[in-house]
N, C-alpha and C. Protein backbone atom coordinates (compact mmCIF):
# COMPACT_ATOMS: atom_id res chain seq x y z
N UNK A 1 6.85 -13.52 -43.01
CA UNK A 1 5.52 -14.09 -42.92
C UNK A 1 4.75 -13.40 -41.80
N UNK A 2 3.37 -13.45 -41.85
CA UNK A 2 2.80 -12.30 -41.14
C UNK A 2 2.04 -13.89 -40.25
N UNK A 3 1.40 -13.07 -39.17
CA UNK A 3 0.92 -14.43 -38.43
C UNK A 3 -0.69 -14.66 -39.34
N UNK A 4 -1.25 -15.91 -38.49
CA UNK A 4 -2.26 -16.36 -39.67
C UNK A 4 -2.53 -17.80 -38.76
N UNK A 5 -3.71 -17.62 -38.37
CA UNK A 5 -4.90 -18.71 -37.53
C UNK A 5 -5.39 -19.70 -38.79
N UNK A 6 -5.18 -20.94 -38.38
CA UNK A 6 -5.33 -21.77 -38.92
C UNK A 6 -6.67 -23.21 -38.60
N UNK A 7 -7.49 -23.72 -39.35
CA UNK A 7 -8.11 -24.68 -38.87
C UNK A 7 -7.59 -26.28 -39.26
N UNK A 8 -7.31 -26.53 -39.03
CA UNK A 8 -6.14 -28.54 -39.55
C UNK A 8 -7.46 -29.44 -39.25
N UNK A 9 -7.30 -30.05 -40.71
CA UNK A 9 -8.40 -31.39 -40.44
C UNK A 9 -6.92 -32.40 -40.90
N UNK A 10 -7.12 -33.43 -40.49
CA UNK A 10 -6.28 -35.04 -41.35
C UNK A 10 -6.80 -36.16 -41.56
N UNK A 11 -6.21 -36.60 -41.97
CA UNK A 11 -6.15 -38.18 -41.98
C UNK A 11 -5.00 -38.86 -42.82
N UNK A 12 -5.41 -40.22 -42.57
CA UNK A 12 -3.79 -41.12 -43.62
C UNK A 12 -3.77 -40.64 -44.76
N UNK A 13 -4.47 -39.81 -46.11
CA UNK A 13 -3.92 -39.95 -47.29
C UNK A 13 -3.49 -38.24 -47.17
N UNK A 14 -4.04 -37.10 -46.21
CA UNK A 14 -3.43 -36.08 -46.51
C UNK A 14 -4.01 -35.29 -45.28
N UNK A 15 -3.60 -33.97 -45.30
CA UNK A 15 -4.17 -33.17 -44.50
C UNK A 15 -4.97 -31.61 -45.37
N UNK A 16 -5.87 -30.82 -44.56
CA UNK A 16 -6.53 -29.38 -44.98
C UNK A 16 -6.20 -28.58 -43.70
N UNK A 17 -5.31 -27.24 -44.83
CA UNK A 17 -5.27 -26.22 -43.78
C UNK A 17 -6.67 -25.28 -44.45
N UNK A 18 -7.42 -24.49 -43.25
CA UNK A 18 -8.30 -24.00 -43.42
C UNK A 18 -8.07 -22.16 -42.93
N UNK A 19 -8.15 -21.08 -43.34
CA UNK A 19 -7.74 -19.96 -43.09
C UNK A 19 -8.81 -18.91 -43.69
N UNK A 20 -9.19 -17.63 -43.11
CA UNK A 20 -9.70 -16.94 -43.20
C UNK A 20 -8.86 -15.66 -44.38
N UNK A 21 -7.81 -16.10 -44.66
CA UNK A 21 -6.80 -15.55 -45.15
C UNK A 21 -6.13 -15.95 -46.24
N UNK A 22 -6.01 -15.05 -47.44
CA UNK A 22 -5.26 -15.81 -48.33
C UNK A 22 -4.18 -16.50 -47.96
N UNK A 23 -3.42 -17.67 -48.36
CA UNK A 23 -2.06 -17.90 -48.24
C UNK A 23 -1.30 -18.31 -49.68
N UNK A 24 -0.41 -17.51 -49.61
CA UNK A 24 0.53 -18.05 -51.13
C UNK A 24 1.35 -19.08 -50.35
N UNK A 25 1.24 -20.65 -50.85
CA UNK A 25 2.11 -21.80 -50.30
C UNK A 25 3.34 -21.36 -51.29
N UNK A 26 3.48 -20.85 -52.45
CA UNK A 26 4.97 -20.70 -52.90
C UNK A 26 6.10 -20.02 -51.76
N UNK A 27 5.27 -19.00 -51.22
CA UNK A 27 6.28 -18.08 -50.21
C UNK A 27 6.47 -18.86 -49.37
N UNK A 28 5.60 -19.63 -48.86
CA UNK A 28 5.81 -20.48 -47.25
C UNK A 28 6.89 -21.69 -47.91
N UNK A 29 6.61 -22.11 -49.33
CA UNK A 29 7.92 -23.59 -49.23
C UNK A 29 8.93 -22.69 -49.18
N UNK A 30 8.74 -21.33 -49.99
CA UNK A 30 10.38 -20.86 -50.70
C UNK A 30 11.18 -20.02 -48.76
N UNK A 31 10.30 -19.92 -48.10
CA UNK A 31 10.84 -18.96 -46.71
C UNK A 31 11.38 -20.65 -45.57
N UNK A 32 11.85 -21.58 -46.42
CA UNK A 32 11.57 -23.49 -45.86
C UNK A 32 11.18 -23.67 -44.68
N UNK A 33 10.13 -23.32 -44.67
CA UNK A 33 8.78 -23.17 -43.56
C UNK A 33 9.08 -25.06 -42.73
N UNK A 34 9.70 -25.60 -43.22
CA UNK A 34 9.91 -27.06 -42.88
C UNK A 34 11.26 -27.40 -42.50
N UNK A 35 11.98 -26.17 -42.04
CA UNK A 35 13.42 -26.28 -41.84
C UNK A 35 13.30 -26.70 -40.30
N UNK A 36 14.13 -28.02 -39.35
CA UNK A 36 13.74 -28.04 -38.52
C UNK A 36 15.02 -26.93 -37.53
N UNK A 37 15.48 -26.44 -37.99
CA UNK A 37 16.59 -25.35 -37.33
C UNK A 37 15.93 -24.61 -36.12
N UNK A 38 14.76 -23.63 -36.70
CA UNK A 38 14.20 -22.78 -35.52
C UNK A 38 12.48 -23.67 -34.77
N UNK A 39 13.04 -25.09 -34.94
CA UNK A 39 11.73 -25.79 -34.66
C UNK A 39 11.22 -25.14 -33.17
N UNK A 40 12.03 -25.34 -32.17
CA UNK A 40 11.80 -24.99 -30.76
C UNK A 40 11.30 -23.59 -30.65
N UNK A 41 12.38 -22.69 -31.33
CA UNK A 41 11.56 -21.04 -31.49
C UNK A 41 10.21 -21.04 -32.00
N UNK A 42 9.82 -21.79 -32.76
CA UNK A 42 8.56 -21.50 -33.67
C UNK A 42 7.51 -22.04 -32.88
N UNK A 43 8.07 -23.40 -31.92
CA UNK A 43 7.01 -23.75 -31.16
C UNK A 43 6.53 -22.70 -30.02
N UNK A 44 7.37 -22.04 -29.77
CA UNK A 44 7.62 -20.90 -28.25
C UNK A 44 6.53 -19.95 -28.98
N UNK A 45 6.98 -19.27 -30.09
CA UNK A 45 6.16 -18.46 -30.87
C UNK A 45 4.41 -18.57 -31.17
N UNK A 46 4.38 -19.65 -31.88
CA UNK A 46 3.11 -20.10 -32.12
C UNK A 46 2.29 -20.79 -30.68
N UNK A 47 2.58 -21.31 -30.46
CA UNK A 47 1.94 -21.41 -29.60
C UNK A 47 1.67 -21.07 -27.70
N UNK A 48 1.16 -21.10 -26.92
CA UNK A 48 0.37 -20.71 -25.45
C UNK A 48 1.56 -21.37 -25.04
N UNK A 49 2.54 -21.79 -25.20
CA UNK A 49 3.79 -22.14 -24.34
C UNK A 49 4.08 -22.34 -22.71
N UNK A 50 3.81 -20.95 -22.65
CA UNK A 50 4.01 -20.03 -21.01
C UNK A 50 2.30 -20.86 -20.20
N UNK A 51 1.30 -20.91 -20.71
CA UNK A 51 0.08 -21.89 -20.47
C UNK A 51 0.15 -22.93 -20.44
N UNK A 52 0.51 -23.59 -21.25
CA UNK A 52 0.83 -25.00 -21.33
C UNK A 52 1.99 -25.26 -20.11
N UNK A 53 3.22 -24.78 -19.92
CA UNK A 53 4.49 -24.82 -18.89
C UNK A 53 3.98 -24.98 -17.59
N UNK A 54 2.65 -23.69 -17.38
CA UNK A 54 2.29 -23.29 -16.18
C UNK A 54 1.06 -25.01 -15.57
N UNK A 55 0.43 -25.38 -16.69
CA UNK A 55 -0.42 -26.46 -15.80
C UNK A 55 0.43 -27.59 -15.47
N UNK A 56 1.72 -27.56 -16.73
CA UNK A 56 2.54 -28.81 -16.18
C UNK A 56 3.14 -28.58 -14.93
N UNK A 57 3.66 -27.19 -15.11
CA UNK A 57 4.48 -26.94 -13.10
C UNK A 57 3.21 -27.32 -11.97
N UNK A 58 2.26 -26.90 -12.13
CA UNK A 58 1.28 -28.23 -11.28
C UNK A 58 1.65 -29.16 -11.04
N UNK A 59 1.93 -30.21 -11.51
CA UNK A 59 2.39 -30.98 -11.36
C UNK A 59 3.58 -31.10 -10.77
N UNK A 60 4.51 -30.77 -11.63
CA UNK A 60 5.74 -30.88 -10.67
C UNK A 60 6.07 -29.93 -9.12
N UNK A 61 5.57 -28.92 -9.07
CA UNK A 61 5.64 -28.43 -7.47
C UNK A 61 5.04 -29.60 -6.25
N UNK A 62 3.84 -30.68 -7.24
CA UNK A 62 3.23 -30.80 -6.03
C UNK A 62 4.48 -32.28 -6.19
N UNK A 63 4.57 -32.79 -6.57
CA UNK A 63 5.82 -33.87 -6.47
C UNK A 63 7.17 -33.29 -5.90
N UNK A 64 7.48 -31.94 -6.33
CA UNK A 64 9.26 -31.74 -5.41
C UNK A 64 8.26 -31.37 -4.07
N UNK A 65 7.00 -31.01 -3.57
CA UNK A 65 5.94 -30.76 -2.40
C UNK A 65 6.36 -28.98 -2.59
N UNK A 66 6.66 -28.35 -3.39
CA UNK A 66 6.55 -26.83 -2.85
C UNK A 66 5.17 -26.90 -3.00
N UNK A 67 4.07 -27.13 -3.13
CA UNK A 67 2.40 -27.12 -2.46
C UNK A 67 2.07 -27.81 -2.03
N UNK A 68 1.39 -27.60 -0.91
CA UNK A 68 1.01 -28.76 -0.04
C UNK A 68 -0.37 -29.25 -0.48
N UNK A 69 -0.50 -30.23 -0.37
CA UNK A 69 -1.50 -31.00 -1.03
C UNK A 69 -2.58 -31.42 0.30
N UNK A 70 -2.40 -31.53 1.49
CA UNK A 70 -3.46 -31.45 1.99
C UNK A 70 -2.89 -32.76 2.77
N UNK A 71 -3.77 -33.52 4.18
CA UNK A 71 -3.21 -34.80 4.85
C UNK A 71 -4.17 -35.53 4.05
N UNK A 72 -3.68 -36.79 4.61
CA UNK A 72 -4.49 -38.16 4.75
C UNK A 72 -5.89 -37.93 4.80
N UNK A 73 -7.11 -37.92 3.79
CA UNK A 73 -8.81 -37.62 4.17
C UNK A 73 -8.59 -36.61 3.99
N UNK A 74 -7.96 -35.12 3.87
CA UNK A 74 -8.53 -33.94 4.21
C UNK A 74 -7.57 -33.21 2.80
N UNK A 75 -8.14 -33.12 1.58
CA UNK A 75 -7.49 -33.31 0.62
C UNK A 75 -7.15 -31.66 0.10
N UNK A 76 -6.39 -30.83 0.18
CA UNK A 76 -6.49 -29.34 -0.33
C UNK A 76 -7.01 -29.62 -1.59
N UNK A 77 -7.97 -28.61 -1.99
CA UNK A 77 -9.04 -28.08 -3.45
C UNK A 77 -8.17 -27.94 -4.45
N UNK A 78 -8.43 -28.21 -5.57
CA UNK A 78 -8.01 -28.41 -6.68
C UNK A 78 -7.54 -26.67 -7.26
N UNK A 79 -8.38 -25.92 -6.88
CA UNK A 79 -8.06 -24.52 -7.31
C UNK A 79 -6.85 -23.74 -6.39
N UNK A 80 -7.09 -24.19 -4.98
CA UNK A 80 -5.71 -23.37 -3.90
C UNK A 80 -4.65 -23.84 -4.09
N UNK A 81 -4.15 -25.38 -5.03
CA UNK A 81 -3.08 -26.13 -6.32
C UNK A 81 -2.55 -25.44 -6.92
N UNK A 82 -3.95 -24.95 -7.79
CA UNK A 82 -3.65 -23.77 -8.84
C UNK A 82 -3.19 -22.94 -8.90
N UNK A 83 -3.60 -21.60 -7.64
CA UNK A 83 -3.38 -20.67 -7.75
C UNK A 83 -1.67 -20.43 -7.00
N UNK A 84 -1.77 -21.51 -6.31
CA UNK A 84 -0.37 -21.80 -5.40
C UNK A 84 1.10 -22.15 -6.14
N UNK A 85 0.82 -23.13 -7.09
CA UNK A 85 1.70 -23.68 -8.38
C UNK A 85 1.88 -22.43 -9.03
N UNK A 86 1.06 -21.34 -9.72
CA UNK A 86 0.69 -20.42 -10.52
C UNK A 86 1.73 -19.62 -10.01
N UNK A 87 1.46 -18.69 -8.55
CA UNK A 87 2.05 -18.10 -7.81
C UNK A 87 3.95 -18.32 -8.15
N UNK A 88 3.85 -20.16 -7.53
CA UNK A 88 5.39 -20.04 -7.74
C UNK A 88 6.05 -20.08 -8.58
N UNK A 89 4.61 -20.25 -9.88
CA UNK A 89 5.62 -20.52 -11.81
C UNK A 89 5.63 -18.75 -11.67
N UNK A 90 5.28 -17.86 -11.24
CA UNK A 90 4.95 -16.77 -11.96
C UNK A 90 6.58 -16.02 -11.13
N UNK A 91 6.78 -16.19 -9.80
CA UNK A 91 8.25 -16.12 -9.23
C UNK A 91 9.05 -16.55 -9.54
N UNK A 92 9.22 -17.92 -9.99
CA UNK A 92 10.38 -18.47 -11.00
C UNK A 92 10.28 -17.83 -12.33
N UNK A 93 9.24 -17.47 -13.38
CA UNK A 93 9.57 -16.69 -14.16
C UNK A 93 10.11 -15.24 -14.38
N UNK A 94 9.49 -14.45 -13.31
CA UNK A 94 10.44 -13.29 -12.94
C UNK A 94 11.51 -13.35 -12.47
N UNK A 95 11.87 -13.71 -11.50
CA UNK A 95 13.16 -13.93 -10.51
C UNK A 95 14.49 -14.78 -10.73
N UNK A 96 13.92 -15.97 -11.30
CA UNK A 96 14.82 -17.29 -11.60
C UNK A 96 14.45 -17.87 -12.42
N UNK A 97 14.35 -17.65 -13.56
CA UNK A 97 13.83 -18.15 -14.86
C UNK A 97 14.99 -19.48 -15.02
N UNK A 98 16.43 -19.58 -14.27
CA UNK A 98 17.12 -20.86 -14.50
C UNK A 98 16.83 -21.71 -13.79
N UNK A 99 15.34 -21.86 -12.47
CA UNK A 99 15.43 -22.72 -11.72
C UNK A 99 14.92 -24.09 -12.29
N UNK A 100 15.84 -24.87 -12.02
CA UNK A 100 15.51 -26.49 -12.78
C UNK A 100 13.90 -26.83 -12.94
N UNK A 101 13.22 -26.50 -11.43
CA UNK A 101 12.15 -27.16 -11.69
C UNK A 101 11.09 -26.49 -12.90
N UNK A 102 11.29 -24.71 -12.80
CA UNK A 102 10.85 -23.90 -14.14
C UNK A 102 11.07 -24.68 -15.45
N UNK A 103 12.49 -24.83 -15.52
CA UNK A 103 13.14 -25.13 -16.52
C UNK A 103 11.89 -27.05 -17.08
N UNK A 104 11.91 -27.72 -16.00
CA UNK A 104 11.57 -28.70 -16.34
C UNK A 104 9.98 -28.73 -16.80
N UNK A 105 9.31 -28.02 -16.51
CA UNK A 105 8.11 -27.44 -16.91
C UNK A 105 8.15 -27.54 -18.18
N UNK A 106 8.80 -26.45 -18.72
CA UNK A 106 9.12 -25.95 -20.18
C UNK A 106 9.44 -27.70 -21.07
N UNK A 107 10.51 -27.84 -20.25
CA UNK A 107 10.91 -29.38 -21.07
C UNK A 107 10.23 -30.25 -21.54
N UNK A 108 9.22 -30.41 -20.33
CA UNK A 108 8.35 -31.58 -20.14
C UNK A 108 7.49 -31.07 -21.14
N UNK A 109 6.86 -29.75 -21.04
CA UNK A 109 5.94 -29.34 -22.11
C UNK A 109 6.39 -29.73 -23.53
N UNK A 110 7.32 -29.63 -24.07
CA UNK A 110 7.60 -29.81 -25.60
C UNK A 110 8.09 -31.37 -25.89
N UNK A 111 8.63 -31.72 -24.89
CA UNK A 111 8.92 -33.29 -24.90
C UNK A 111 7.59 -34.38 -25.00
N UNK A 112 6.92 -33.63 -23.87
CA UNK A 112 5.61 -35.02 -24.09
C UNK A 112 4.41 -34.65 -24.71
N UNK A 113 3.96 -33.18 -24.10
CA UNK A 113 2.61 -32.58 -24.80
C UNK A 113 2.99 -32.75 -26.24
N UNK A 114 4.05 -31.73 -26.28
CA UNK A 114 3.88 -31.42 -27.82
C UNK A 114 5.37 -32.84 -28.80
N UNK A 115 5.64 -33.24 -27.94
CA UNK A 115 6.39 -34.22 -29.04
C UNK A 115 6.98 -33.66 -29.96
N UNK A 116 8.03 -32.59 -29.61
CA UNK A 116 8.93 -32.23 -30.34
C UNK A 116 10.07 -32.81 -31.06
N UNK A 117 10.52 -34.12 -30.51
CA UNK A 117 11.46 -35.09 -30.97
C UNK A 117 10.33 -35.31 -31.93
N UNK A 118 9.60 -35.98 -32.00
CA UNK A 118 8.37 -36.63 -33.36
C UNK A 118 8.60 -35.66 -34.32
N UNK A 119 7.93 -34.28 -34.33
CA UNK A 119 8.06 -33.41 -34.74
C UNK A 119 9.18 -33.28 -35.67
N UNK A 120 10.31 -33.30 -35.01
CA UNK A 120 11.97 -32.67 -35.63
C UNK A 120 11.98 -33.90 -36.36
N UNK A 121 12.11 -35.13 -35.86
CA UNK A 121 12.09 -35.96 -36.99
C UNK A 121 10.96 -36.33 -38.47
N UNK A 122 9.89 -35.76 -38.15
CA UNK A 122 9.21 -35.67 -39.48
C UNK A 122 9.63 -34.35 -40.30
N UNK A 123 10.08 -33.27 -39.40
CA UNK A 123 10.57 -32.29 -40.41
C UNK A 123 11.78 -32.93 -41.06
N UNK A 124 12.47 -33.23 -40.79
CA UNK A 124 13.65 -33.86 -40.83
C UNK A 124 13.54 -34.53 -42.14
N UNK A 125 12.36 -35.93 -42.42
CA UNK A 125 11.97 -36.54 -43.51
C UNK A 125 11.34 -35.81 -44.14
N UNK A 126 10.73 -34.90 -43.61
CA UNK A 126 10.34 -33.99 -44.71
C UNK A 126 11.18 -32.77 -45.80
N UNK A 127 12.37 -32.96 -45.29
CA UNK A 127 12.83 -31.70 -45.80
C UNK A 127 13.81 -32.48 -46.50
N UNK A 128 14.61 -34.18 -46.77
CA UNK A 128 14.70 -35.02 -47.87
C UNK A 128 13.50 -35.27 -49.22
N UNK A 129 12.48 -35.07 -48.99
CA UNK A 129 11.62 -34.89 -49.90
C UNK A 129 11.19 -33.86 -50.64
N UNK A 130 10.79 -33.99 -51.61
CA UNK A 130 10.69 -32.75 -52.63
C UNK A 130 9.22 -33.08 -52.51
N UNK A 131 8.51 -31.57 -52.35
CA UNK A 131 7.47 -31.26 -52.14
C UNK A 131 6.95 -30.38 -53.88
N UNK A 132 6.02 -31.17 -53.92
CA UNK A 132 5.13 -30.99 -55.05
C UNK A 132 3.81 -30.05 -54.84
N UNK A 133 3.72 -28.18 -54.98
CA UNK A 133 2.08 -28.07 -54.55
C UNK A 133 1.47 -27.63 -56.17
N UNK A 134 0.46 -27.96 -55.99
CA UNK A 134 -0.44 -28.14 -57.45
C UNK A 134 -1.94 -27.07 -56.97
N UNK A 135 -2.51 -26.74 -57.38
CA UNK A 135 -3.69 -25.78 -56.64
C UNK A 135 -4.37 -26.51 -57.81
N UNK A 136 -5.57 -26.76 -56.74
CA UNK A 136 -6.94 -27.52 -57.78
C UNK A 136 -7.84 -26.99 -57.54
N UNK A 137 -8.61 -27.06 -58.58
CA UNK A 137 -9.60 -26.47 -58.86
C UNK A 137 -11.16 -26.82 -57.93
N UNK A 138 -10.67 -28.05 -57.90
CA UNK A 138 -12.23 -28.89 -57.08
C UNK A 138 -11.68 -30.14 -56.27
N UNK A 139 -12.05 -30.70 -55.39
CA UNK A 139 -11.75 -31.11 -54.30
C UNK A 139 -11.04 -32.59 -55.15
N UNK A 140 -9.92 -33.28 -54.69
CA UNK A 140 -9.23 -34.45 -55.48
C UNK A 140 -9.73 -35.89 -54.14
N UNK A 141 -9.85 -36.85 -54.76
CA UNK A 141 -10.24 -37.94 -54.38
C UNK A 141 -10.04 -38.10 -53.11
N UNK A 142 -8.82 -37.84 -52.51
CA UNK A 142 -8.32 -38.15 -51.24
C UNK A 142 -8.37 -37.42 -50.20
N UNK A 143 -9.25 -36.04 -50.81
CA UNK A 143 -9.57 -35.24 -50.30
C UNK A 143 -10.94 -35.31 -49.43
N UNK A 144 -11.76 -35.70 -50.09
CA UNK A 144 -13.14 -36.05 -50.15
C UNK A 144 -13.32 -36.65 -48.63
N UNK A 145 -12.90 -37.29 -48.06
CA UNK A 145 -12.62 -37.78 -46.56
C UNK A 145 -12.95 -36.74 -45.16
N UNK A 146 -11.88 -35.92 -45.80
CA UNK A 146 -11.89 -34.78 -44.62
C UNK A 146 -13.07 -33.81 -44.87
N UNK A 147 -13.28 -33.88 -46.15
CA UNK A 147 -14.06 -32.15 -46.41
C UNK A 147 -15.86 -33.08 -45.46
N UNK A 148 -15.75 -34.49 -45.99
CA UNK A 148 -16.78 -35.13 -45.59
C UNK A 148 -16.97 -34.75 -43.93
N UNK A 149 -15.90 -35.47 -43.26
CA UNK A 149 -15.58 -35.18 -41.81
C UNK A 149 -15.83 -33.14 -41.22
N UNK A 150 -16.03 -32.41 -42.11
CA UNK A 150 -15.69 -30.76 -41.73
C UNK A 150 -17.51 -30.97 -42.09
N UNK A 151 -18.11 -31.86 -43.11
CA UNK A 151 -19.56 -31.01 -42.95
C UNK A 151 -20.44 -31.67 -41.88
N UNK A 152 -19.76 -33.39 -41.29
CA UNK A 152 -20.52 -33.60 -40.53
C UNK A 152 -20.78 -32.55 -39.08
N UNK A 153 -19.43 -31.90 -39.31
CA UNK A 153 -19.52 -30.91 -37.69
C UNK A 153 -20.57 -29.80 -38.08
N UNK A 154 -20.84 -29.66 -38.94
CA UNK A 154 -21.57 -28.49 -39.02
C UNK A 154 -22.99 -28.34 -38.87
N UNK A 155 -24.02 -27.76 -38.29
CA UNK A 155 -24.96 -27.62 -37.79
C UNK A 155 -26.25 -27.43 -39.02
N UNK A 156 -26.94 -28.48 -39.57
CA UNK A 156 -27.53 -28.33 -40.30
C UNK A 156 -29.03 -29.30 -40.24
N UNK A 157 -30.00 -28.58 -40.91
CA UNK A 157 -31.49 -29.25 -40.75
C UNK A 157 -31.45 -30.18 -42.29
N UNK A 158 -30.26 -30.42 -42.90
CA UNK A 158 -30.39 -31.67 -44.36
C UNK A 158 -29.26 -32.76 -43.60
N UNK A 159 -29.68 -33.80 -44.00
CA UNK A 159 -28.92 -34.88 -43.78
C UNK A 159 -27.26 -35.10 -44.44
N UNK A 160 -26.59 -35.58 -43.80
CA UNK A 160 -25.21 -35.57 -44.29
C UNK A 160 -25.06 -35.96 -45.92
N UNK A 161 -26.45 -37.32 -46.41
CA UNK A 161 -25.95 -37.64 -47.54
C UNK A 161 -26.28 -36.68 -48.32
N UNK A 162 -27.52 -36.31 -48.26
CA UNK A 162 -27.49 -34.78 -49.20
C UNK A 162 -26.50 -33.94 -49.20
N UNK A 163 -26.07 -33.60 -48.13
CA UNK A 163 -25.27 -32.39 -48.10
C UNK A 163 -23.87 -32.88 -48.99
N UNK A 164 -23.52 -34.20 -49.01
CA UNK A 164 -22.59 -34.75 -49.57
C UNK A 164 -23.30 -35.01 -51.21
N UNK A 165 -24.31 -35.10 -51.50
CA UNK A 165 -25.01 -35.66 -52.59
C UNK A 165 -24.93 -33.92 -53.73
N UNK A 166 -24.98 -33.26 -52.57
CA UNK A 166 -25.11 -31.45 -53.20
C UNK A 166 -23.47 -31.37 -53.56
N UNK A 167 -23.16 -31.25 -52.90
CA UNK A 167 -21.18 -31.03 -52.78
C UNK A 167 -20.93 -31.68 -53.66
N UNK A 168 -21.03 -33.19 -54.32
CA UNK A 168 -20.36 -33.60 -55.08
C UNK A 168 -21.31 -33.28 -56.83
N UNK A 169 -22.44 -33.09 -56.44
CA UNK A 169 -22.92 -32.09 -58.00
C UNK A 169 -22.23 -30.94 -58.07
N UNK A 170 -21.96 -30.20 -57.22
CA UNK A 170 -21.70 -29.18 -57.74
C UNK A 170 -20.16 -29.16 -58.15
N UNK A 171 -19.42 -30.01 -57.20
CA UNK A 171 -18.69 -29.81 -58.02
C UNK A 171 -17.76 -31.02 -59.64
N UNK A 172 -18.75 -31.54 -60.05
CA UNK A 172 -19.10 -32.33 -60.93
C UNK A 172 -19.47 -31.40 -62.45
N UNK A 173 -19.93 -30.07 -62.42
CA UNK A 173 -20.20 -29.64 -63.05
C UNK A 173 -18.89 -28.98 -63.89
């Protein structure tokens, strides 16, 4: 699979992936794009990981205190935090990539940001289920929700019900 930027709308009856790019969904079920095996790799992969790790070690340097945060009234700036935390994620990643508190960065990132347990367990139910894809021709009932929700974002001088009143003639025809 080649990489491929994606736009995700949802809601309760379904979700829209949106892409600038063809995608054949046969290759993605048949490559079991829903296997939760390389879940953790794929998260490392796809996504700012090493970004995400680095604002959480903010946090944790200034709790074990490797940055000093400033006294009582006289509070150190939110950016000399930054660049200070930054500094020591960027030495633990070269030097000591096993140091716990690095390590807990990383953890914390996929544990709470990204809810990787949630995650593994919906792949999990998902991959007991047999997945059905059908390609339609014109937008299906349950659909109609989100595509509604994608035109209100969009920047336009006609009112939503028209724009919804146009969308559903046309594709009515």
């Amino acid at each position: 699979l080649t990489p491929i930027t994606f736009s995700l709308a949802y809601n309760d009856y379904g979700f829209e992936l949106l892409s600038d790019q063809e995608i054949d969904m046969q290759q993605v079920l048949d490559n079991n794009m829903f296997t939760p095996e390389y879940l953790h790799h794929d998260l490392q992969q796809s996504l700012n990981a090493t970004e995400m790790a680095r604002r959480k070690f903010r946090d944790i340097s200034v709790i074990a205190g490797l940055v000093f945060t400033g006294y009582p009234g006289k509070v150190v700036k939110t950016k000399h935090l930054q660049s200070g935390s930054q500094l020591i994620f960027e030495v633990f990643r070269d030097y000591e990539p096993d140091n716990l508190l690095f390590q807990q960065a990383y953890r914390e990132t996929f544990e709470h940001q990204l809810e990787e347990g949630r995650l593994l367990m919906a792949l999990e139910r998902i991959q007991t289920q047999e997945i059905r894809w059908k390609q339609c021709e014109k937008p299906t009932p349950f659909s109609f929700p989100i595509i509604t929700d994608r035109l209100r974002e969009k920047l336009s001088s006609e009112s939503l019900a028209d724009r919804i009143k146009k969308m559903t003639a046309s594709y009515m025809k």
